[in-house]
C-alpha atoms as a PDB file:
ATOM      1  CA  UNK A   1      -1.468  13.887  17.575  1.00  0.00           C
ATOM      2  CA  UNK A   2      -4.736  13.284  15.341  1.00  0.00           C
ATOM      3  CA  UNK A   3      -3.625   9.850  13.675  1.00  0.00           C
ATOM      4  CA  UNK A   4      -4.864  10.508   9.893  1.00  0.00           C
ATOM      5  CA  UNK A   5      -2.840  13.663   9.818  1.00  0.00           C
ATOM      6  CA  UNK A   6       0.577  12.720  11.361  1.00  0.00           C
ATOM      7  CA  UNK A   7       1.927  12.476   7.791  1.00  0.00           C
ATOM      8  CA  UNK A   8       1.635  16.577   7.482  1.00  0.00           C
ATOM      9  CA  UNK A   9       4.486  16.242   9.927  1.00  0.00           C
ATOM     10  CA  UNK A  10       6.767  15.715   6.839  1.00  0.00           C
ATOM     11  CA  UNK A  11       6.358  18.042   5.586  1.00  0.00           C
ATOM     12  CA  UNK A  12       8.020  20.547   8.077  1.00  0.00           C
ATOM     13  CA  UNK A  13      11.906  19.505   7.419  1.00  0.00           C
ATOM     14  CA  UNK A  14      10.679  19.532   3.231  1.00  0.00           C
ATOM     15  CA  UNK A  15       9.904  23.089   3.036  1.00  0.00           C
ATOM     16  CA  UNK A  16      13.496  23.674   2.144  1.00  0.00           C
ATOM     17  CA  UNK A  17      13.323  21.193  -0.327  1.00  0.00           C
ATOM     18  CA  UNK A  18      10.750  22.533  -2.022  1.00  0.00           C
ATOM     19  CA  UNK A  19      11.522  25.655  -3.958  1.00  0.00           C
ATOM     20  CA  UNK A  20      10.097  24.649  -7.354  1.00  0.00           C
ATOM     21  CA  UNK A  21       8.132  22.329  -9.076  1.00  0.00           C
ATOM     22  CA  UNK A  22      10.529  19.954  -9.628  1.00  0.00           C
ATOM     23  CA  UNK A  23      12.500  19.525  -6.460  1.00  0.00           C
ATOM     24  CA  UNK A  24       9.348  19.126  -5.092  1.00  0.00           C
ATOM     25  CA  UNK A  25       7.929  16.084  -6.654  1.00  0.00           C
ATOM     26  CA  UNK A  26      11.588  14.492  -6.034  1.00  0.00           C
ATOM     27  CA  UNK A  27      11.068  15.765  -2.167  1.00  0.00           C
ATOM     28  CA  UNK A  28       7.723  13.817  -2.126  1.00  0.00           C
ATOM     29  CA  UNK A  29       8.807  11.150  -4.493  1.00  0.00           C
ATOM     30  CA  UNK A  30      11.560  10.406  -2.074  1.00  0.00           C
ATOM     31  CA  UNK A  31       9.105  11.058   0.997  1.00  0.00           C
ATOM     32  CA  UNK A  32       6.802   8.316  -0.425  1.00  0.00           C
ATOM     33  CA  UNK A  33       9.465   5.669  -1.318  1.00  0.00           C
ATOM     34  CA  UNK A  34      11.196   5.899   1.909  1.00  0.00           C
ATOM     35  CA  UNK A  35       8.446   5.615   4.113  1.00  0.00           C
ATOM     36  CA  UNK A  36       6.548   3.086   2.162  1.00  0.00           C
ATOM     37  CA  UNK A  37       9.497   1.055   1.706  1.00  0.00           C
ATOM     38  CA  UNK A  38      10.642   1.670   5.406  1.00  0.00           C
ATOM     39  CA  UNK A  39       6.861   0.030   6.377  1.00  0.00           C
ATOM     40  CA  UNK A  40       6.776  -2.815   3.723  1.00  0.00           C
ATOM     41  CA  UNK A  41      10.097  -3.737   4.746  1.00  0.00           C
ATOM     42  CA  UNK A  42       9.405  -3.763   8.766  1.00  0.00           C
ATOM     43  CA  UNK A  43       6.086  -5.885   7.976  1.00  0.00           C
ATOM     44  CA  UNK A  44       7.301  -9.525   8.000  1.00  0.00           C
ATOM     45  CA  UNK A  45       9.392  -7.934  11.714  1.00  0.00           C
ATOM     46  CA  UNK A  46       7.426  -6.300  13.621  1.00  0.00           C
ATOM     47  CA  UNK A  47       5.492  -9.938  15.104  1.00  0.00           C
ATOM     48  CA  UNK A  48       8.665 -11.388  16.057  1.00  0.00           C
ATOM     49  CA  UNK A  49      10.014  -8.205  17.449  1.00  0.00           C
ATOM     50  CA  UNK A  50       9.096  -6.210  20.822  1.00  0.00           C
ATOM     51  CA  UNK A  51      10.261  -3.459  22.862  1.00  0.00           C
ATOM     52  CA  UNK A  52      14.195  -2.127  22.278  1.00  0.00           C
ATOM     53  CA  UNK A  53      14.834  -4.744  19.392  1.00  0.00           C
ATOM     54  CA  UNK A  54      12.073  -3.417  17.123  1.00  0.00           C
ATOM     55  CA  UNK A  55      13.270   0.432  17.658  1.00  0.00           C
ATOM     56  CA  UNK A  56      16.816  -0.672  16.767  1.00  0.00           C
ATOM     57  CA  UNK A  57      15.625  -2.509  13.672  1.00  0.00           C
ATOM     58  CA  UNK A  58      13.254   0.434  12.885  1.00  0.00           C
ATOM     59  CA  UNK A  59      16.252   2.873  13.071  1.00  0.00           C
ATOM     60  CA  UNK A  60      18.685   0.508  11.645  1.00  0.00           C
ATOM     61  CA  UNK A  61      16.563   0.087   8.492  1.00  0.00           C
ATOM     62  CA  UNK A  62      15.560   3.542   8.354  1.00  0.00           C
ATOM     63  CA  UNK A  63      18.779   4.859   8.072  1.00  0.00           C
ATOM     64  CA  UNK A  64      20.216   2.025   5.585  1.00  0.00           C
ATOM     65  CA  UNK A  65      17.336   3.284   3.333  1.00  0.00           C
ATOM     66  CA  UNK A  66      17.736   7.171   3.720  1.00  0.00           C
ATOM     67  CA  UNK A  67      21.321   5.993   2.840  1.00  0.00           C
ATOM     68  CA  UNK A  68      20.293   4.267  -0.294  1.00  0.00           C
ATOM     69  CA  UNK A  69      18.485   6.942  -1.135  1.00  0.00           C
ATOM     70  CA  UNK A  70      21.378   9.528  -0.962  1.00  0.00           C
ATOM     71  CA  UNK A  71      23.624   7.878  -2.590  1.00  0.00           C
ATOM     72  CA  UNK A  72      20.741   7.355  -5.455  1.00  0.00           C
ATOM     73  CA  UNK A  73      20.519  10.769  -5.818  1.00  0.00           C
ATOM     74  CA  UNK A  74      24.383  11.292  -5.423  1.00  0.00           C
ATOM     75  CA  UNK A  75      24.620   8.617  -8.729  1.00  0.00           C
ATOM     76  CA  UNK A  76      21.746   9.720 -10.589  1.00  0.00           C
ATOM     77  CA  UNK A  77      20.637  13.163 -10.090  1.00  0.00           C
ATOM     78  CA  UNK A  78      23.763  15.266  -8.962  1.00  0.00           C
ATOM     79  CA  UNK A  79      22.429  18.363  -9.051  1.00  0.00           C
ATOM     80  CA  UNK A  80      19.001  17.829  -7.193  1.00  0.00           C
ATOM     81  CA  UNK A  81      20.910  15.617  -4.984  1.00  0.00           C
ATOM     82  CA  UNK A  82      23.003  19.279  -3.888  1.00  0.00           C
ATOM     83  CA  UNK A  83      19.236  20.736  -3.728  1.00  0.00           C
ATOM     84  CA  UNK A  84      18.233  18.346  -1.524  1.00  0.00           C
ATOM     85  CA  UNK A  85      21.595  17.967   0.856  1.00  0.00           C
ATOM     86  CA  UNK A  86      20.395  15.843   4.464  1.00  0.00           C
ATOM     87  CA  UNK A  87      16.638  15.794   4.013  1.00  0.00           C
ATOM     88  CA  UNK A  88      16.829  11.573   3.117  1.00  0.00           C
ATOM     89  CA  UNK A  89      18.007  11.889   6.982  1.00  0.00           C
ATOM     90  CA  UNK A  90      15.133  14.075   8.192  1.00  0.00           C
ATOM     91  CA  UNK A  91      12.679  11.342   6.076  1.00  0.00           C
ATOM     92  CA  UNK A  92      13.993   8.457   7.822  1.00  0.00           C
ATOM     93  CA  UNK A  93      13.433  10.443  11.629  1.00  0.00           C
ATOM     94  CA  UNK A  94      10.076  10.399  10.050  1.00  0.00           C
ATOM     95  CA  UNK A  95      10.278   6.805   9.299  1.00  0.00           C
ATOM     96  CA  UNK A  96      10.642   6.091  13.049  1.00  0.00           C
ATOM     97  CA  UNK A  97       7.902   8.554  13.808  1.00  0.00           C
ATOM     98  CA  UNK A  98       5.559   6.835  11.521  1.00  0.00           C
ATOM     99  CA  UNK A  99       6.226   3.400  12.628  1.00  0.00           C
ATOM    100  CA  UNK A 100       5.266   4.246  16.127  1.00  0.00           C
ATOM    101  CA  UNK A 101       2.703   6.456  15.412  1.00  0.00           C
ATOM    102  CA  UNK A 102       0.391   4.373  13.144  1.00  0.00           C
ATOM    103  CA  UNK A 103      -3.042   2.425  14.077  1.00  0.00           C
ATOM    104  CA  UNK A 104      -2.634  -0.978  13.904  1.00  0.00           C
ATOM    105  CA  UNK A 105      -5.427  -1.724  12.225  1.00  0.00           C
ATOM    106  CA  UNK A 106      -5.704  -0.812   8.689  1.00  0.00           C
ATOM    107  CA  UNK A 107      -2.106   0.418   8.885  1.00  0.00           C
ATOM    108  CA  UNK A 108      -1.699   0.724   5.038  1.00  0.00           C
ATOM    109  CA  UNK A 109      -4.705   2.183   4.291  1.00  0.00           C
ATOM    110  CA  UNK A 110      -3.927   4.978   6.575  1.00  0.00           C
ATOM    111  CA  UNK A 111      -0.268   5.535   5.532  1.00  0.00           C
ATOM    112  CA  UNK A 112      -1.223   5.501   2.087  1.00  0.00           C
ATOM    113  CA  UNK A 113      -3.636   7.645   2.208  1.00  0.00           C
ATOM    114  CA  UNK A 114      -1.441  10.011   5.037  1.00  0.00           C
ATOM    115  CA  UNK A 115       1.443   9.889   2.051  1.00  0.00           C
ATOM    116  CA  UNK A 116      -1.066  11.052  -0.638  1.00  0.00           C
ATOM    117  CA  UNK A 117      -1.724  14.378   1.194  1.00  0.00           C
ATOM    118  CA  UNK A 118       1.975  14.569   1.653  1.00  0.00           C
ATOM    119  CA  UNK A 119       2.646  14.245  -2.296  1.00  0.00           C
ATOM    120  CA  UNK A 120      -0.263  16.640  -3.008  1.00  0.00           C
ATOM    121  CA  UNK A 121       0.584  19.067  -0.702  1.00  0.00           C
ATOM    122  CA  UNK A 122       4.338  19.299  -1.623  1.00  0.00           C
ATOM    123  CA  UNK A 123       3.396  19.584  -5.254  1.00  0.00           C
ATOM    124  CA  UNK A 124       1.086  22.138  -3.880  1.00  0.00           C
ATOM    125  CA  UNK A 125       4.100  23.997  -2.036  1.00  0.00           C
ATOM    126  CA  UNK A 126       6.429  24.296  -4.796  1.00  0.00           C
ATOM    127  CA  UNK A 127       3.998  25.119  -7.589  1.00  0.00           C
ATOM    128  CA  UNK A 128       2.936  27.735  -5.027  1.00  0.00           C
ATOM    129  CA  UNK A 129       6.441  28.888  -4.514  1.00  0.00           C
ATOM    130  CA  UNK A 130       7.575  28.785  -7.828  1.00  0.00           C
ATOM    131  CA  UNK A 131       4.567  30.647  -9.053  1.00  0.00           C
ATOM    132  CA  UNK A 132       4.952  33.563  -6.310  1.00  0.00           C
ATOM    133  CA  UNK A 133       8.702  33.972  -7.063  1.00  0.00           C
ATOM    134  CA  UNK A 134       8.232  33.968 -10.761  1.00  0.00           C
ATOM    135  CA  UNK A 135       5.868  36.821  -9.943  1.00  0.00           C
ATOM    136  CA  UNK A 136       8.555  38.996  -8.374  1.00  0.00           C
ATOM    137  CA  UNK A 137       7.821  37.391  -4.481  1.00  0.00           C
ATOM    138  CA  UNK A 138      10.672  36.289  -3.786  1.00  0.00           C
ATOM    139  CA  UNK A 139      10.467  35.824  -0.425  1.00  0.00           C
ATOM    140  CA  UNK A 140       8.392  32.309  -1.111  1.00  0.00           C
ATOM    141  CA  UNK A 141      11.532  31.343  -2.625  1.00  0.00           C
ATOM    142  CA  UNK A 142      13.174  30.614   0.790  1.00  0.00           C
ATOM    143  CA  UNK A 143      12.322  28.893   4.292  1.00  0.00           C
ATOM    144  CA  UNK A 144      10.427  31.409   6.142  1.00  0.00           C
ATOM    145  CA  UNK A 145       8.148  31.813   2.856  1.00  0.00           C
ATOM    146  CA  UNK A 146       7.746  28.470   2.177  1.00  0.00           C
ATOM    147  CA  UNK A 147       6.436  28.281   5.894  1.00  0.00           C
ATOM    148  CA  UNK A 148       4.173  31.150   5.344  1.00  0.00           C
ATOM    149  CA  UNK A 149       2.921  29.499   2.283  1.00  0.00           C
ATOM    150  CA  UNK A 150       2.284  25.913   4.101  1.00  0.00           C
ATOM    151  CA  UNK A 151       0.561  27.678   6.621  1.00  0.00           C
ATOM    152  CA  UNK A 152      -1.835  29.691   3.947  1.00  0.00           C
ATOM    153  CA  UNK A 153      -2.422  26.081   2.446  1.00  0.00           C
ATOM    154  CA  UNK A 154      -3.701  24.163   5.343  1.00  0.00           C
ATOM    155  CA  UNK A 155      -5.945  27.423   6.598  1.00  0.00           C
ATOM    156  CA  UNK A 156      -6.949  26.694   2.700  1.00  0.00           C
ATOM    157  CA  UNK A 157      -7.711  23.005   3.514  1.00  0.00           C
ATOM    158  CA  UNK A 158      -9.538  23.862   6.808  1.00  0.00           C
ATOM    159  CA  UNK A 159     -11.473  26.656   5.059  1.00  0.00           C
ATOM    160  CA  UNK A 160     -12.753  24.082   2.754  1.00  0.00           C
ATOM    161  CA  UNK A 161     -13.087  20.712   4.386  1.00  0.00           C
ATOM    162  CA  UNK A 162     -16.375  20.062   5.459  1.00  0.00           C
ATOM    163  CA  UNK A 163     -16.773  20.578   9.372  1.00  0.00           C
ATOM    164  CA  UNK A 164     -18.381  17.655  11.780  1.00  0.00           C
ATOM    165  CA  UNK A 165     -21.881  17.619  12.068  1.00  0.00           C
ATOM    166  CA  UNK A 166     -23.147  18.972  15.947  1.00  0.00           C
END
């Protein structure tokens, strides 16, 4: 997997968290805090651990987080919190993707900049879909048009990103 764009992976499980505006900039919101927050906190442990001990404090921490989180949302923000259901669960499988996944070198740089797309492009998504099913689509307010959407955006992204020189 192309390093720079394994944060796109997140936003697969968010497409059904992402039916308007709102739910998703709380989708990438959370997305963002988790996953930063999962990396800042694995920092100071990742030279003293190795092997089957750093997985099981990856996971371990992942999962106390994406529990945080929910019950955040569960005290706070009720209703988005029903919206949003187990997707704090799919962001910390991501979590353990990302902490395996990532260079070494200039690990932050990359993640931020990997979780900046992700924001962007989940704002992107529910704009998109809230737009299309205020116009009478309403097919882009569910899964399978959210997917159809995503995929329209990053043909979008290709279509204009500038291509490598010969």
């Amino acid at each position: 997997m192309n390093r720079p764009l394994l944060l796109i992976a997140c936003l697969g499980p968010l497409l059904g968290a992402t039916s308007t505006l709102a739910q998703a900039a709380l989708a990438g919101a959370c997305c963002l805090g988790l996953i930063t927050a999962h990396q800042g906190l694995m920092a100071p442990l990742r030279p003293h651990l190795g092997g089957a001990a750093r997985t099981w404090a990856a996971l371990m921490l992942a999962a106390a987080l994406a529990t945080c989180l929910q019950l955040t949302l569960d005290a706070w923000a009720m209703a988005q919190a029903q919206a949003f259901t187990h997707y704090p669960a799919i962001i910390a499988l991501q979590c353990m993707s990302i902490e395996y996944q990532l260079p070494t070198q200039r690990r932050w740089q990359t993640l931020l900049k990997g979780l900046g797309g992700v924001l962007l492009a989940c704002l992107a998504l529910g704009l998109g879909r809230q737009w299309l099913a205020g116009m009478g689509l309403h097919i882009a307010a569910i899964a399978p048009g959210a997917l159809i959407l995503l995929g329209l955006l990053l043909g979008l992204y290709n279509r204009l990103r500038p291509s490598p020189s010969p």
